[in-house]
N, C-alpha and C. Protein backbone atom coordinates (compact mmCIF):
# COMPACT_ATOMS: atom_id res chain seq x y z
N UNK A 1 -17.29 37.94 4.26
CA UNK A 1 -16.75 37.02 3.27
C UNK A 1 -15.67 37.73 2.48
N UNK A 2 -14.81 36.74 2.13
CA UNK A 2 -13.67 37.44 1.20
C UNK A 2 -13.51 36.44 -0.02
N UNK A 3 -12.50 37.07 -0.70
CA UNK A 3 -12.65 36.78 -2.05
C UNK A 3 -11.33 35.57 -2.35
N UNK A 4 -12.04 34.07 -2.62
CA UNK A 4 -10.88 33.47 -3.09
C UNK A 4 -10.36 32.87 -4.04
N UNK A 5 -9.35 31.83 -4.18
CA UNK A 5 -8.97 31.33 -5.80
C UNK A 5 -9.88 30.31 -6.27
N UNK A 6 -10.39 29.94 -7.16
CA UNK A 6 -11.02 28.81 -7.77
C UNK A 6 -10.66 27.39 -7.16
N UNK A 7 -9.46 26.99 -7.08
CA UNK A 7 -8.96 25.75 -5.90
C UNK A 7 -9.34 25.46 -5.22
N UNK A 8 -9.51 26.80 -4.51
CA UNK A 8 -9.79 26.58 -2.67
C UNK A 8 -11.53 26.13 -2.72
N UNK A 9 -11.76 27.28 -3.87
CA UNK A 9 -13.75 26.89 -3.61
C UNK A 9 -13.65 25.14 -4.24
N UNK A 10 -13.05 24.92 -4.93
CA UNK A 10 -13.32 23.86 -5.20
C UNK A 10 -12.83 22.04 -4.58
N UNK A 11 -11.84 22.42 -3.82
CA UNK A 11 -11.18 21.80 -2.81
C UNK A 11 -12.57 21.39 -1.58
N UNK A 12 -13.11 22.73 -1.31
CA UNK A 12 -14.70 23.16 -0.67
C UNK A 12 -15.89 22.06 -1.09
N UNK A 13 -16.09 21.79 -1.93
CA UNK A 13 -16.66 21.63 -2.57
C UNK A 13 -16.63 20.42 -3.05
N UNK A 14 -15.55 19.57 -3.00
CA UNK A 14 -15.33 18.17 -3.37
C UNK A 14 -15.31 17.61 -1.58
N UNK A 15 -15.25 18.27 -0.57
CA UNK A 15 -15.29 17.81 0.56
C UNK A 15 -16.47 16.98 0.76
N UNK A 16 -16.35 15.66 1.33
CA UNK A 16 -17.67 15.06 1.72
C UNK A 16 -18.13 15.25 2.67
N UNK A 17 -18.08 16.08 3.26
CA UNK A 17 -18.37 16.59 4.71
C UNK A 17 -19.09 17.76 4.64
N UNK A 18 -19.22 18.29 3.33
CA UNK A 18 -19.97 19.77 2.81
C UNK A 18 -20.73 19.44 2.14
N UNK A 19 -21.69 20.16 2.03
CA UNK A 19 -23.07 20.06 1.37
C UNK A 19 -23.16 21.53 0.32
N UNK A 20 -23.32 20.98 -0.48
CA UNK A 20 -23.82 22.54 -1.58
C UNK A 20 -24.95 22.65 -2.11
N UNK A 21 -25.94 23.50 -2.19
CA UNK A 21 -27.01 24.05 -3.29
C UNK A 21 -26.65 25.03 -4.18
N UNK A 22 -27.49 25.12 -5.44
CA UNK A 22 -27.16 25.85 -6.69
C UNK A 22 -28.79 26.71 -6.67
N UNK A 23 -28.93 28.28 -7.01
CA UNK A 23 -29.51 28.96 -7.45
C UNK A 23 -29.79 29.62 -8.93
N UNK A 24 -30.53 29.71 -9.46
CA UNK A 24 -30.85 30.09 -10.88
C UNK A 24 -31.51 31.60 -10.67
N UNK A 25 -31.40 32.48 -10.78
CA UNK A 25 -32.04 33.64 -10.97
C UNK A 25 -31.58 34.47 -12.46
N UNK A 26 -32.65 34.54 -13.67
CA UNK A 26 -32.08 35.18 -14.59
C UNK A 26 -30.73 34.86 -15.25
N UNK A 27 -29.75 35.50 -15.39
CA UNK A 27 -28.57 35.87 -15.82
C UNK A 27 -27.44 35.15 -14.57
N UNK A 28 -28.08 35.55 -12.89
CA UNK A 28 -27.20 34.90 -11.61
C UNK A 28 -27.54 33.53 -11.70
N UNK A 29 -26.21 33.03 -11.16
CA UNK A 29 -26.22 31.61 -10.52
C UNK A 29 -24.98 32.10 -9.27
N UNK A 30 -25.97 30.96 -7.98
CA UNK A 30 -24.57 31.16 -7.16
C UNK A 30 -25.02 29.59 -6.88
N UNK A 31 -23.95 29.58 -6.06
CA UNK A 31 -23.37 27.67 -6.04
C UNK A 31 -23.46 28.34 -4.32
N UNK A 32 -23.87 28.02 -3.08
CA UNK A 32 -23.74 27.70 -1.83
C UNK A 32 -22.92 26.65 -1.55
N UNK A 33 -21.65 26.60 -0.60
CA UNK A 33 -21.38 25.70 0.49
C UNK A 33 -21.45 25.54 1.47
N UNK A 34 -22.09 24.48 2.55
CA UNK A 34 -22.19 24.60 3.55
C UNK A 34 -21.43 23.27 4.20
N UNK A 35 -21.11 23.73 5.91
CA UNK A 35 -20.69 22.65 6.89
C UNK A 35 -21.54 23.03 7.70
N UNK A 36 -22.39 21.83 8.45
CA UNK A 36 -23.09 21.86 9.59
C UNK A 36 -24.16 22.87 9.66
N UNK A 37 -24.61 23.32 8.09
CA UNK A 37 -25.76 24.28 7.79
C UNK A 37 -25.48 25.40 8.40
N UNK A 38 -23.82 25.54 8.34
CA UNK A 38 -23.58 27.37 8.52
C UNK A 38 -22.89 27.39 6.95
N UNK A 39 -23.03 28.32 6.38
CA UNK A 39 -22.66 29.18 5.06
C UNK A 39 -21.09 29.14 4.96
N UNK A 40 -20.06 28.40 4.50
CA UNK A 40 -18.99 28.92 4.09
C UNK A 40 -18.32 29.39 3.55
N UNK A 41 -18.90 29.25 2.16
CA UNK A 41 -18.27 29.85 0.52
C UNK A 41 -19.76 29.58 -0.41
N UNK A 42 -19.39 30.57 -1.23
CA UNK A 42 -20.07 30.65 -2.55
C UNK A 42 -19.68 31.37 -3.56
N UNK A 43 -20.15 30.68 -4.94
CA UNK A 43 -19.75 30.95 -6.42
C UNK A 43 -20.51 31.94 -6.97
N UNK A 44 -20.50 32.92 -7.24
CA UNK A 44 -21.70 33.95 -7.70
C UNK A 44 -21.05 33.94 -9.33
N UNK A 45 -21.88 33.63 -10.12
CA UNK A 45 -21.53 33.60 -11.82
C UNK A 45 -22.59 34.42 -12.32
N UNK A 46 -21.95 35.69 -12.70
CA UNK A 46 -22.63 36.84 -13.42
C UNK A 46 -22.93 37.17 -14.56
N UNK A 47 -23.41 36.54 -15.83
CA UNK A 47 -23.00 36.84 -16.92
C UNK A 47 -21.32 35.96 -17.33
N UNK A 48 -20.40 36.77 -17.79
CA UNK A 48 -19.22 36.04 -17.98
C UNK A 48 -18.21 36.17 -16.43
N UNK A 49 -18.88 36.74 -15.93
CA UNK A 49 -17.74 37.29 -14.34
C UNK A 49 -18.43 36.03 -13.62
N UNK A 50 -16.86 35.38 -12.78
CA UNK A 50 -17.24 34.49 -11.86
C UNK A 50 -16.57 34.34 -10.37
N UNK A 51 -17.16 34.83 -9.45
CA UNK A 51 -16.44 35.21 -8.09
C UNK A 51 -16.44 33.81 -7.09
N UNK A 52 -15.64 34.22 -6.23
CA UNK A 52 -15.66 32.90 -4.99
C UNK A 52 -14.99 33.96 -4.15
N UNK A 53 -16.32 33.13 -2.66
CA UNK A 53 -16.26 33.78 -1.67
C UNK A 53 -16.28 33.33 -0.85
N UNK A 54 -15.42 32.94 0.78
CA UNK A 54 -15.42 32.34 1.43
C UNK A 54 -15.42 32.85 3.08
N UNK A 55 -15.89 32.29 3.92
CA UNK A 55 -16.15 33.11 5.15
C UNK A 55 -14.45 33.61 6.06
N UNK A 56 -14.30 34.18 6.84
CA UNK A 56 -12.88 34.38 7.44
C UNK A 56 -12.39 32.82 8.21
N UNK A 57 -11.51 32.73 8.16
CA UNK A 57 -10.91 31.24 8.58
C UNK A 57 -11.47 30.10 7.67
N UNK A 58 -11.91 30.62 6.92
CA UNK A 58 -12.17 28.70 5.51
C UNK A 58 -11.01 27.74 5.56
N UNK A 59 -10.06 28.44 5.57
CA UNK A 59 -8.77 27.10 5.64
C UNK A 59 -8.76 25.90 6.33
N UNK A 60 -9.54 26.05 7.50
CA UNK A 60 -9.22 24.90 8.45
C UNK A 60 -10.60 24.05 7.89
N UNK A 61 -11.43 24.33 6.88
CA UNK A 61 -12.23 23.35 6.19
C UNK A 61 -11.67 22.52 4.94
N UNK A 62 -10.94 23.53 4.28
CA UNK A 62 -9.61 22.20 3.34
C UNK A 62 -9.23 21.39 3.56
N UNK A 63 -9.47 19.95 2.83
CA UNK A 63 -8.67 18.86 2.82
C UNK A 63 -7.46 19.07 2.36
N UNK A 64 -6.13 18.22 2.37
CA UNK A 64 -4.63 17.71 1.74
C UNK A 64 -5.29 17.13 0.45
N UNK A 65 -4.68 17.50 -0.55
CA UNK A 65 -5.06 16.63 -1.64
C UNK A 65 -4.17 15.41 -1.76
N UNK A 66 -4.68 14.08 -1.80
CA UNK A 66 -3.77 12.85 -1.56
C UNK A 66 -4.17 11.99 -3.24
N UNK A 67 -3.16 12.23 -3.77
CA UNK A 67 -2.96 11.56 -4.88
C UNK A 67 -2.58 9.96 -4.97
């Protein structure tokens, strides 16, 4: 996994074609995305630090945003 911009996870994430779960542990939260119940991206929120992470080739899971 690599590290990406807030957009992209969230572009991810408004897809209706993806499915997400949210974790609570302590102080962690991570946000899961999935397609077809393989792992694509996730939000790990640490305290005030907040990462996004997405598997190699995520792009071709982005929608066009159509206004």
């Amino acid at each position: 996994m690599k590290l990406i911009m807030r957009s992209e996870f969230d572009n991810l994430r408004m897809n209706p074609f993806h499915d997400y779960q949210s974790d609570v542990n302590g102080d962690k939260q991570v946000v899961k995305i999935f397609r077809n119940n393989h792992l694509i991206a996730k939000k790990i929120t640490l305290k005030k630090s907040i990462r996004y992470f997405a598997v190699k080739g995520f792009q071709q899971f982005l929608v066009d945003e159509i206004d």
